[in-house]
C-alpha atoms as a PDB file:
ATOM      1  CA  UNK A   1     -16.418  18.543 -14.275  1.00  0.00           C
ATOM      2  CA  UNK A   2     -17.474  16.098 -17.210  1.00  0.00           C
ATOM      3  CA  UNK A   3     -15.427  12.418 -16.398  1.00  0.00           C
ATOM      4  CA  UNK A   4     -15.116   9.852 -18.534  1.00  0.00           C
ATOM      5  CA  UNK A   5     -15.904   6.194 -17.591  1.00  0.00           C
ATOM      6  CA  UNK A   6     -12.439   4.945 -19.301  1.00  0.00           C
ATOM      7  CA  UNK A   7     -10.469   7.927 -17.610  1.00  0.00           C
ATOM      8  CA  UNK A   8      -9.092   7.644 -13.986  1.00  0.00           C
ATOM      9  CA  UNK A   9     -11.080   9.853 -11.657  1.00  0.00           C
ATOM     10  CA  UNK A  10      -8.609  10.697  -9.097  1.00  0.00           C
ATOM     11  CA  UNK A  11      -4.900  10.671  -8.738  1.00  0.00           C
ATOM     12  CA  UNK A  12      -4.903   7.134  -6.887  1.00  0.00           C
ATOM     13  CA  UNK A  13      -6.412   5.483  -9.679  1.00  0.00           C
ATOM     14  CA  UNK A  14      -4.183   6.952 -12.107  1.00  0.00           C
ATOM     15  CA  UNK A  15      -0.978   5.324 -10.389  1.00  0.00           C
ATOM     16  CA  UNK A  16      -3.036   2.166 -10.068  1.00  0.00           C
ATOM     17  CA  UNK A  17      -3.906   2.382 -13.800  1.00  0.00           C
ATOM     18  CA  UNK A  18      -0.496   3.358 -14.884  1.00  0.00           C
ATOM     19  CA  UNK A  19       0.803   0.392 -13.037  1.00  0.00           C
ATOM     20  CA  UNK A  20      -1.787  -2.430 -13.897  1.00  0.00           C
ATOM     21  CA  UNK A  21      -1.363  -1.341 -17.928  1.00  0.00           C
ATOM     22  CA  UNK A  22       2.224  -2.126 -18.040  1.00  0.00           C
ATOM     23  CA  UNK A  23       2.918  -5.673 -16.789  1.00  0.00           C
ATOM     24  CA  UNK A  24       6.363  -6.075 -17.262  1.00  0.00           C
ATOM     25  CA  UNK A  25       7.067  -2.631 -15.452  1.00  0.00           C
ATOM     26  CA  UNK A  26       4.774  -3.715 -12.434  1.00  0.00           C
ATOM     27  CA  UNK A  27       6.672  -7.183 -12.674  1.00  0.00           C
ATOM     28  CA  UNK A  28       9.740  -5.608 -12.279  1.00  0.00           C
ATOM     29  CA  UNK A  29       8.363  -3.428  -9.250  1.00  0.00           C
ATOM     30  CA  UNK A  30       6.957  -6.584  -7.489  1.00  0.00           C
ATOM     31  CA  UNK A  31      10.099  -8.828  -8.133  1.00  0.00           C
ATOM     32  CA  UNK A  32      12.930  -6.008  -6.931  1.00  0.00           C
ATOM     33  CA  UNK A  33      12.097  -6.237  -3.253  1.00  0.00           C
ATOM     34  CA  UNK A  34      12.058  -9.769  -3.298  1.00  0.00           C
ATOM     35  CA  UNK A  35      15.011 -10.675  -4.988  1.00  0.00           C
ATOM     36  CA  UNK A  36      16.874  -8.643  -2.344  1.00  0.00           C
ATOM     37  CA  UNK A  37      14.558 -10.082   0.815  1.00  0.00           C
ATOM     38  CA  UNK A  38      14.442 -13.876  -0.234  1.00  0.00           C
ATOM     39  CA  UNK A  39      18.064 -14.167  -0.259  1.00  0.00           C
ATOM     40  CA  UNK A  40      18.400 -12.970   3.093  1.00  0.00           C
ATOM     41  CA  UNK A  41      15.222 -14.234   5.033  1.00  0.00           C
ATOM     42  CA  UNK A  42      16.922 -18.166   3.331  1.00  0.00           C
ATOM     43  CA  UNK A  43      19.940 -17.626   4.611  1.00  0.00           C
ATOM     44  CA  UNK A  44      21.749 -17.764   7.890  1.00  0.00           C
ATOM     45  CA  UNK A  45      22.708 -14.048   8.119  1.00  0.00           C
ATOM     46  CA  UNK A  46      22.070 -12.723  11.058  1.00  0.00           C
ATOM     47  CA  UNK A  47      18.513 -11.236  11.949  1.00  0.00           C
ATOM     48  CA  UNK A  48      20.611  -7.749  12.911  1.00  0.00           C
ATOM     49  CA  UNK A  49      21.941  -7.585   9.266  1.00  0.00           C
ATOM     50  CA  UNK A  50      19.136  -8.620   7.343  1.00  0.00           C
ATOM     51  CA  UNK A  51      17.139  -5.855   9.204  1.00  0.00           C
ATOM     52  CA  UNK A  52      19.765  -3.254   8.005  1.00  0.00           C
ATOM     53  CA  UNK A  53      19.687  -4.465   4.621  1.00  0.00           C
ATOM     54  CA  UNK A  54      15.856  -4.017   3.946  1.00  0.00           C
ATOM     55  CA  UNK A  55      15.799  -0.837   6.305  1.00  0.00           C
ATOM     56  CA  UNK A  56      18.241  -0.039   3.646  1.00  0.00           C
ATOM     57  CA  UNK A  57      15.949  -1.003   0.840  1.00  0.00           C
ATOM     58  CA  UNK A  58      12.749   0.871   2.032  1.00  0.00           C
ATOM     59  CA  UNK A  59      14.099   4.052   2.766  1.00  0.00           C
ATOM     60  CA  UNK A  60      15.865   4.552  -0.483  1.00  0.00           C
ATOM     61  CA  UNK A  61      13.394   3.170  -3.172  1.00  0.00           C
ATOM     62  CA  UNK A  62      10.525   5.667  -1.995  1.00  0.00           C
ATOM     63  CA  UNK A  63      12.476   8.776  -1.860  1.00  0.00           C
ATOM     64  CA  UNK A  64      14.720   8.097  -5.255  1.00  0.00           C
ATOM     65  CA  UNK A  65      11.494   6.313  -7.143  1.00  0.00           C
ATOM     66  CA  UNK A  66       9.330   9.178  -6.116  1.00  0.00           C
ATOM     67  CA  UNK A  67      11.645  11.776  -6.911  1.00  0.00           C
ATOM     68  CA  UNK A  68      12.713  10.647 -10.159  1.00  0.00           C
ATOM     69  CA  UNK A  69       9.393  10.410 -11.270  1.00  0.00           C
ATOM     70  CA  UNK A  70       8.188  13.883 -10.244  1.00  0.00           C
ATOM     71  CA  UNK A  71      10.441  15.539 -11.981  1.00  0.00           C
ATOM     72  CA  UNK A  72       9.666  13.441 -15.323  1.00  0.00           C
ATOM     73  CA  UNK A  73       6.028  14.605 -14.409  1.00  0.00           C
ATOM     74  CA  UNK A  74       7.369  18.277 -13.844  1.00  0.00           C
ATOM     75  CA  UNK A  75       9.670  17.901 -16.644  1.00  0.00           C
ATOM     76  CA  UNK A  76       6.568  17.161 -18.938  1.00  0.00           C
ATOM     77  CA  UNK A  77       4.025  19.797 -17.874  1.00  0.00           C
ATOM     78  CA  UNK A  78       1.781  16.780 -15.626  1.00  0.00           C
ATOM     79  CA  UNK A  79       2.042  18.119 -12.626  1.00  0.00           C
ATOM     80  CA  UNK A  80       0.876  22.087 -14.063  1.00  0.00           C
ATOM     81  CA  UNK A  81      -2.796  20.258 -14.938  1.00  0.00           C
ATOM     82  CA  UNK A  82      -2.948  19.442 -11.051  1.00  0.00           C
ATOM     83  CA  UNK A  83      -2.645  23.500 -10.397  1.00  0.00           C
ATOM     84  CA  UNK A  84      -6.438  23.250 -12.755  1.00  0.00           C
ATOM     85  CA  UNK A  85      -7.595  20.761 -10.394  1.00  0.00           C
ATOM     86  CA  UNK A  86     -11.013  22.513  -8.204  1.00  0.00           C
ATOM     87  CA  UNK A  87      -8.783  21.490  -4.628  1.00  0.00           C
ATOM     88  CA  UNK A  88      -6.396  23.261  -2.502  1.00  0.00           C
ATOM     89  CA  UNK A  89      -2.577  22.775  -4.134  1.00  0.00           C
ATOM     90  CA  UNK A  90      -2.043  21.377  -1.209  1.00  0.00           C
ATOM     91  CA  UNK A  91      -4.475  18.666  -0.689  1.00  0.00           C
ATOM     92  CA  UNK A  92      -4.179  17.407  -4.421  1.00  0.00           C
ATOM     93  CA  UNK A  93       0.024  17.368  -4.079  1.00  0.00           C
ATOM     94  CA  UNK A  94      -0.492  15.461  -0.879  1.00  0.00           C
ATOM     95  CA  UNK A  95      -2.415  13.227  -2.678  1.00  0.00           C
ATOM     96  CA  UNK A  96      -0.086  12.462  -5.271  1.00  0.00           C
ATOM     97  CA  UNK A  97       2.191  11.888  -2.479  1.00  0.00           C
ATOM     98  CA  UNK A  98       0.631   9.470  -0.716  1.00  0.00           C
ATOM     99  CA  UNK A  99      -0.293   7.695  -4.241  1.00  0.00           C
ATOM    100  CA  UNK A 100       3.160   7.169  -4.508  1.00  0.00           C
ATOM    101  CA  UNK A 101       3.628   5.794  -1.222  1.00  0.00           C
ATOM    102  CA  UNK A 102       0.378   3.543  -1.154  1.00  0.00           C
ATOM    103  CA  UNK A 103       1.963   1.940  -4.543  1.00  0.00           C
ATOM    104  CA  UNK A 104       5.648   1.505  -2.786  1.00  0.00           C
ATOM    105  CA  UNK A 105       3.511   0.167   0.249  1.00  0.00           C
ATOM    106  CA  UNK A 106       1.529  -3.477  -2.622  1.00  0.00           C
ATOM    107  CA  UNK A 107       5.333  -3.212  -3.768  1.00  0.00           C
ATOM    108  CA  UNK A 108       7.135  -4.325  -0.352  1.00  0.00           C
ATOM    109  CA  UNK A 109       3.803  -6.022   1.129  1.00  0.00           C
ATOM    110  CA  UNK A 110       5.039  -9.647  -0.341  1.00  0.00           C
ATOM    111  CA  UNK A 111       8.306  -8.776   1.523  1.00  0.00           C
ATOM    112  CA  UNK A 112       6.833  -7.707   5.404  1.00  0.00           C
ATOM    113  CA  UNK A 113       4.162 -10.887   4.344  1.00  0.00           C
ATOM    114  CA  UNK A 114       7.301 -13.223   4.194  1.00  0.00           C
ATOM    115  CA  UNK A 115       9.179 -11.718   7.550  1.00  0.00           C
ATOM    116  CA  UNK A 116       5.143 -11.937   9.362  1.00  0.00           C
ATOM    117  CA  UNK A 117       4.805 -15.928   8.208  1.00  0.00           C
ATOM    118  CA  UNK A 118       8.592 -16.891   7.702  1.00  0.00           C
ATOM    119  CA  UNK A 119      10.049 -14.840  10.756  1.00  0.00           C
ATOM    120  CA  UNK A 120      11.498 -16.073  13.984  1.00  0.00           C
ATOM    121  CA  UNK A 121       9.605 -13.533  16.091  1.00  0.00           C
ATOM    122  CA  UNK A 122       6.637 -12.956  17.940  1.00  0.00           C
ATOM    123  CA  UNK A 123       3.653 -11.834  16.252  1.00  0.00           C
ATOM    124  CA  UNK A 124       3.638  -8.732  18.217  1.00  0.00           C
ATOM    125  CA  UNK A 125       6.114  -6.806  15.947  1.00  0.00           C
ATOM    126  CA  UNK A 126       3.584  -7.180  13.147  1.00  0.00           C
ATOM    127  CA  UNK A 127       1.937  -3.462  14.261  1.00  0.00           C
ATOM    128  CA  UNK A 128       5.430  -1.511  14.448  1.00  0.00           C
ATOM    129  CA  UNK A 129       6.545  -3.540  11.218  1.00  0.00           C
ATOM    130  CA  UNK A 130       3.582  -2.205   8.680  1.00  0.00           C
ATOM    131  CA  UNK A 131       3.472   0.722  10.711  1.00  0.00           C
ATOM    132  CA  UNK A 132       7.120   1.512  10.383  1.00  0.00           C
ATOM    133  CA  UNK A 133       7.249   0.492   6.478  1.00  0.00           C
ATOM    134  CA  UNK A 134       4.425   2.748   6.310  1.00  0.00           C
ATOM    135  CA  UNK A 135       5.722   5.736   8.084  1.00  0.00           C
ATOM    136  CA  UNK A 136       9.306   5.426   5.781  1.00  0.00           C
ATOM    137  CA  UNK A 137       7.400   5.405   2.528  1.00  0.00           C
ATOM    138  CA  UNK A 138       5.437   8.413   2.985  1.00  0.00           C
ATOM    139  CA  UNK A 139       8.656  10.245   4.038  1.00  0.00           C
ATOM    140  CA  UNK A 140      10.470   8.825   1.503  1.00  0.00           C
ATOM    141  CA  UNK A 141       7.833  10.236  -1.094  1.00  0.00           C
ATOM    142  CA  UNK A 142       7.838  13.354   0.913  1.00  0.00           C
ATOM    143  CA  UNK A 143      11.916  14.111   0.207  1.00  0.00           C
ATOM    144  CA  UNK A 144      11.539  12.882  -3.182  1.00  0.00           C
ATOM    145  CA  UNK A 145       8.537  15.537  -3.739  1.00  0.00           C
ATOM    146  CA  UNK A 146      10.659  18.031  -2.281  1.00  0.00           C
ATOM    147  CA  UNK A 147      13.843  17.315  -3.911  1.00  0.00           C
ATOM    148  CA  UNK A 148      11.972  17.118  -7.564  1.00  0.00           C
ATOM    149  CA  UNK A 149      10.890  20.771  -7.134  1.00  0.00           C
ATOM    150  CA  UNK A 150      14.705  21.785  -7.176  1.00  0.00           C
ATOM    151  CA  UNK A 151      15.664  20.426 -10.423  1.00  0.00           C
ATOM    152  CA  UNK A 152      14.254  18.755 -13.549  1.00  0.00           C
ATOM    153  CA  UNK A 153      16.560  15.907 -13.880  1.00  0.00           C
ATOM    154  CA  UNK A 154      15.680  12.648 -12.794  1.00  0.00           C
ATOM    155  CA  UNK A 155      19.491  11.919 -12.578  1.00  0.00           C
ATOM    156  CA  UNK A 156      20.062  14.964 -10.245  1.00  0.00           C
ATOM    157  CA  UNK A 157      17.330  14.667  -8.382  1.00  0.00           C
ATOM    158  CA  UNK A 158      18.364  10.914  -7.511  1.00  0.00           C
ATOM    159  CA  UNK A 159      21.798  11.904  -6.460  1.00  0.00           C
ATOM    160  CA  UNK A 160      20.191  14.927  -4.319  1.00  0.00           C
ATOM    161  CA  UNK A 161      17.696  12.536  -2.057  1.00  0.00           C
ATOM    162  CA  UNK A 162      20.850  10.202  -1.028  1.00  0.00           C
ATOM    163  CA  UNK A 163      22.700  12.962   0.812  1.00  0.00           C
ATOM    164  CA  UNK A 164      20.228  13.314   3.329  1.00  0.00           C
ATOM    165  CA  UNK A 165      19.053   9.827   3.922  1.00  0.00           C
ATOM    166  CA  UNK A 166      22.332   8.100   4.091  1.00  0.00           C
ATOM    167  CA  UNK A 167      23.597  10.002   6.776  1.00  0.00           C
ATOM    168  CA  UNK A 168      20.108   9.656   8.568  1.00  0.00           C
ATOM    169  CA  UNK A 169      20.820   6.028   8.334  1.00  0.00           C
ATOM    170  CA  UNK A 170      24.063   6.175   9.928  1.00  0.00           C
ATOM    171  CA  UNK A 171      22.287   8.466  12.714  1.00  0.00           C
ATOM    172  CA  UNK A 172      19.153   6.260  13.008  1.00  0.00           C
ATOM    173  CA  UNK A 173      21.779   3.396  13.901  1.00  0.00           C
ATOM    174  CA  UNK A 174      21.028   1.260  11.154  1.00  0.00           C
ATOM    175  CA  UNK A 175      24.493   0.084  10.531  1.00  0.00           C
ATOM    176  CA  UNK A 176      25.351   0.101  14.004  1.00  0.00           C
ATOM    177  CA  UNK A 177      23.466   0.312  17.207  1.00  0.00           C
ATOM    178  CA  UNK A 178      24.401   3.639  19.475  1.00  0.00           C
ATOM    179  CA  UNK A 179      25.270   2.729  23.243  1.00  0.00           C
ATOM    180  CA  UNK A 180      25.341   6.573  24.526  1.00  0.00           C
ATOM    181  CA  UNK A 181      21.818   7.977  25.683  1.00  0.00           C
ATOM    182  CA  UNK A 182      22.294  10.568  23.907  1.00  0.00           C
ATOM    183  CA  UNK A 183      22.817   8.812  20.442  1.00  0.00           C
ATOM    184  CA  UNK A 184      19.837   6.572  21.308  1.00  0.00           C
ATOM    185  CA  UNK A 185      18.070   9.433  21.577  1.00  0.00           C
ATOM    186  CA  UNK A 186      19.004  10.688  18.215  1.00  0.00           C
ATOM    187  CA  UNK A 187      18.026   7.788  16.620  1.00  0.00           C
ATOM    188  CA  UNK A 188      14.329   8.237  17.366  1.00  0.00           C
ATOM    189  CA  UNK A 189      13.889  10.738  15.468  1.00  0.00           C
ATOM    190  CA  UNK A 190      14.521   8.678  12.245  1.00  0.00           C
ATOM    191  CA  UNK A 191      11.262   6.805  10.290  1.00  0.00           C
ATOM    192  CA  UNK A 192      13.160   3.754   9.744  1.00  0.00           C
ATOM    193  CA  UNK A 193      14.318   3.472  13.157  1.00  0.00           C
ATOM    194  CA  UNK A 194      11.099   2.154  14.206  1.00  0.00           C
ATOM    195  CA  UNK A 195      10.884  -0.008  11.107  1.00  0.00           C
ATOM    196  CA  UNK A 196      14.348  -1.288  11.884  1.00  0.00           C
ATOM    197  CA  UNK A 197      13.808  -2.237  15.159  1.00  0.00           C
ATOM    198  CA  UNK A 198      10.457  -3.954  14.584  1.00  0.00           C
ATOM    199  CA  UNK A 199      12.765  -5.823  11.520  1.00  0.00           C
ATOM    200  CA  UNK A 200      15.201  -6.999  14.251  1.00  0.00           C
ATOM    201  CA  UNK A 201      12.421  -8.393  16.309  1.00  0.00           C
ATOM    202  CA  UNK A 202      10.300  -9.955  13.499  1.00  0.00           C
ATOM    203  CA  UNK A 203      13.494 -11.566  12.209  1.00  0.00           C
ATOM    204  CA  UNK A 204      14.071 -13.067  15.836  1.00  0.00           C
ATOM    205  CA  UNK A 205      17.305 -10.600  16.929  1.00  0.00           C
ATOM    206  CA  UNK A 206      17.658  -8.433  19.950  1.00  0.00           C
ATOM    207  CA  UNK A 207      15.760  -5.263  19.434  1.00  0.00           C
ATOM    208  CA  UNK A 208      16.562  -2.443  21.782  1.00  0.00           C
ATOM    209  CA  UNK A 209      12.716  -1.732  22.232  1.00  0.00           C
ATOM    210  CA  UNK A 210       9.885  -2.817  23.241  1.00  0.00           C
ATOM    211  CA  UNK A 211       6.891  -4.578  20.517  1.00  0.00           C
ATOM    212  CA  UNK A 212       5.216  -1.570  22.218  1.00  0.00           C
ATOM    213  CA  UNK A 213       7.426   1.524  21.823  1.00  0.00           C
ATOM    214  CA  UNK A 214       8.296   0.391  17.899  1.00  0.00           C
ATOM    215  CA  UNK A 215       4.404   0.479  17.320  1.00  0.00           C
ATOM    216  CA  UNK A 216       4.023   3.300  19.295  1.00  0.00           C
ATOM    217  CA  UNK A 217       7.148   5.280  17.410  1.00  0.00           C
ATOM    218  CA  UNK A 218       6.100   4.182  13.978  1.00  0.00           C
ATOM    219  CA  UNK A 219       2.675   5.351  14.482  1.00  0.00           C
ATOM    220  CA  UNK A 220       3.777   8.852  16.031  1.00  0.00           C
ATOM    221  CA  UNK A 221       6.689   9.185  12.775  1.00  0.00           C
ATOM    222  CA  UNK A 222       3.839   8.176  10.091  1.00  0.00           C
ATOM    223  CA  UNK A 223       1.589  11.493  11.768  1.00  0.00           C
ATOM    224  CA  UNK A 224       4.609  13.549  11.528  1.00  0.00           C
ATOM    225  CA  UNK A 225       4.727  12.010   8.099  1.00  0.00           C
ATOM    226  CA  UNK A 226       1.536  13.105   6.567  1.00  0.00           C
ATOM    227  CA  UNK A 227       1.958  16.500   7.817  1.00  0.00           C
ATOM    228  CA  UNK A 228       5.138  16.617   5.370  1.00  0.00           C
ATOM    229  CA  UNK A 229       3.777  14.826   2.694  1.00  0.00           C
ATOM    230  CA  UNK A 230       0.776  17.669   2.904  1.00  0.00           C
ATOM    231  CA  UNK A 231       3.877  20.310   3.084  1.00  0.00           C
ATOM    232  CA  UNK A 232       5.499  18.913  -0.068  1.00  0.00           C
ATOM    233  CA  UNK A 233       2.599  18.559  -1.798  1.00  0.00           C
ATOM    234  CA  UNK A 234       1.488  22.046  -1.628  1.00  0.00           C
ATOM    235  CA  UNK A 235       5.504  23.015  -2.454  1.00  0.00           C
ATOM    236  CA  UNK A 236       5.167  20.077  -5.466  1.00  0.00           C
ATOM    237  CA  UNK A 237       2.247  21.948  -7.126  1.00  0.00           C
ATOM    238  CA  UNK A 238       2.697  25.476  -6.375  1.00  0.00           C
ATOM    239  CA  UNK A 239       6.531  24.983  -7.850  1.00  0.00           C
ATOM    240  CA  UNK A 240       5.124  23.079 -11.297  1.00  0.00           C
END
């Protein structure tokens, strides 16, 4: 396959080209998370509630970014050229996945570099916080893939992703922390648990685990991750 020097060779450096070529859009990107994190990391709200409010803020902007995109991209026959691609559908949907994610990831990075120099914690919560952020984005990008392949309005397909993940909020005790075991319990199997609870401790609050277990959790979720984001690529492609 002939490639161009001025041409992006893979799907990566398409969303990185895409981005870089319209400044005001990336400016608007970069200056989103922070006008909602600078606020809170300057002000004397508890650690607890500024936790839930960018828990908040990561696990909705992947899944409703990504998934009104996609379906602009469906919408517009972009995502058929992938199908002409020489890789497996689901390799090069997985990719276009994790593009998505890996540009949400330099979006909130000014954010989790704030909490890591600005925070009241112990440096130990740095692995379970990038981990964590890490492990919501791809699943975020993941739903949104999934969701786009249902309909081809952006508008729709916005609306669709927050039925699951507020709920899953509420579960992964985001707004409130669960005393039963058994709710505890529940709330591991959320993403943005992990994230949450390495917030908490970053931020200098009372996390309910260990520097450890969040690392450890965020790490397992962001495997468990991939696998989907491989799933819903394959279902992203094969349904263009």
């Amino acid at each position: 396959m002939i490639r161009f020097p001025v041409l992006p060779a893979s799907i990566w450096q398409r969303e990185l080209a895409e981005l870089v070529q319209r400044p005001r859009a990336l400016a608007v990107k970069m200056l989103f998370p922070l006008a909602v994190a600078v606020p809170l990391l300057h002000s004397s709200a508890p650690g607890f509630y500024a936790a839930m409010a960018l828990t908040m803020l990561l696990s909705t902007m992947a899944p409703l970014g990504a998934g009104a995109v996609l379906a602009r991209e469906r919408a517009s026959g972009l995502l058929l050229r992938y199908r002409l691609l020489p890789a497996p559908p689901g390799r090069v949907g997985m990719e276009r996945v994790l593009a998505g994610a890996g540009v949400d990831l330099l979006q909130v990075a000014p954010v989790l570099t704030m909490i890591m120099v600005g925070g009241r914690g112990e440096a130990a919560w740095w692995p379970g916080l990038w981990l964590g952020a890490a492990a919501t984005l791809v699943a975020g990008n993941a739903l949104g893939a999934l969701v786009s392949t249902v309909t081809r309005s952006p508008g729709e397909v916005m609306l669709i992703v927050l039925l699951p993940v507020l709920p899953a909020l509420y579960l992964a005790g985001v707004f409130t922390p669960f005393t039963s075991p058994l709710m505890q319990a529940v709330t591991r199997l959320f993403p943005f648990a992990y994230l949450h609870e390495a917030l908490v401790g970053a931020l200098g609050g009372a996390a309910t685990v260990t520097p450890g277990q969040a690392a450890a959790g965020a790490a397992l979720h962001l495997l468990v991750a991939l696998v989907l984001a491989r799933l819903a690529g394959y279902r992203l492609v094969e349904a263009s």
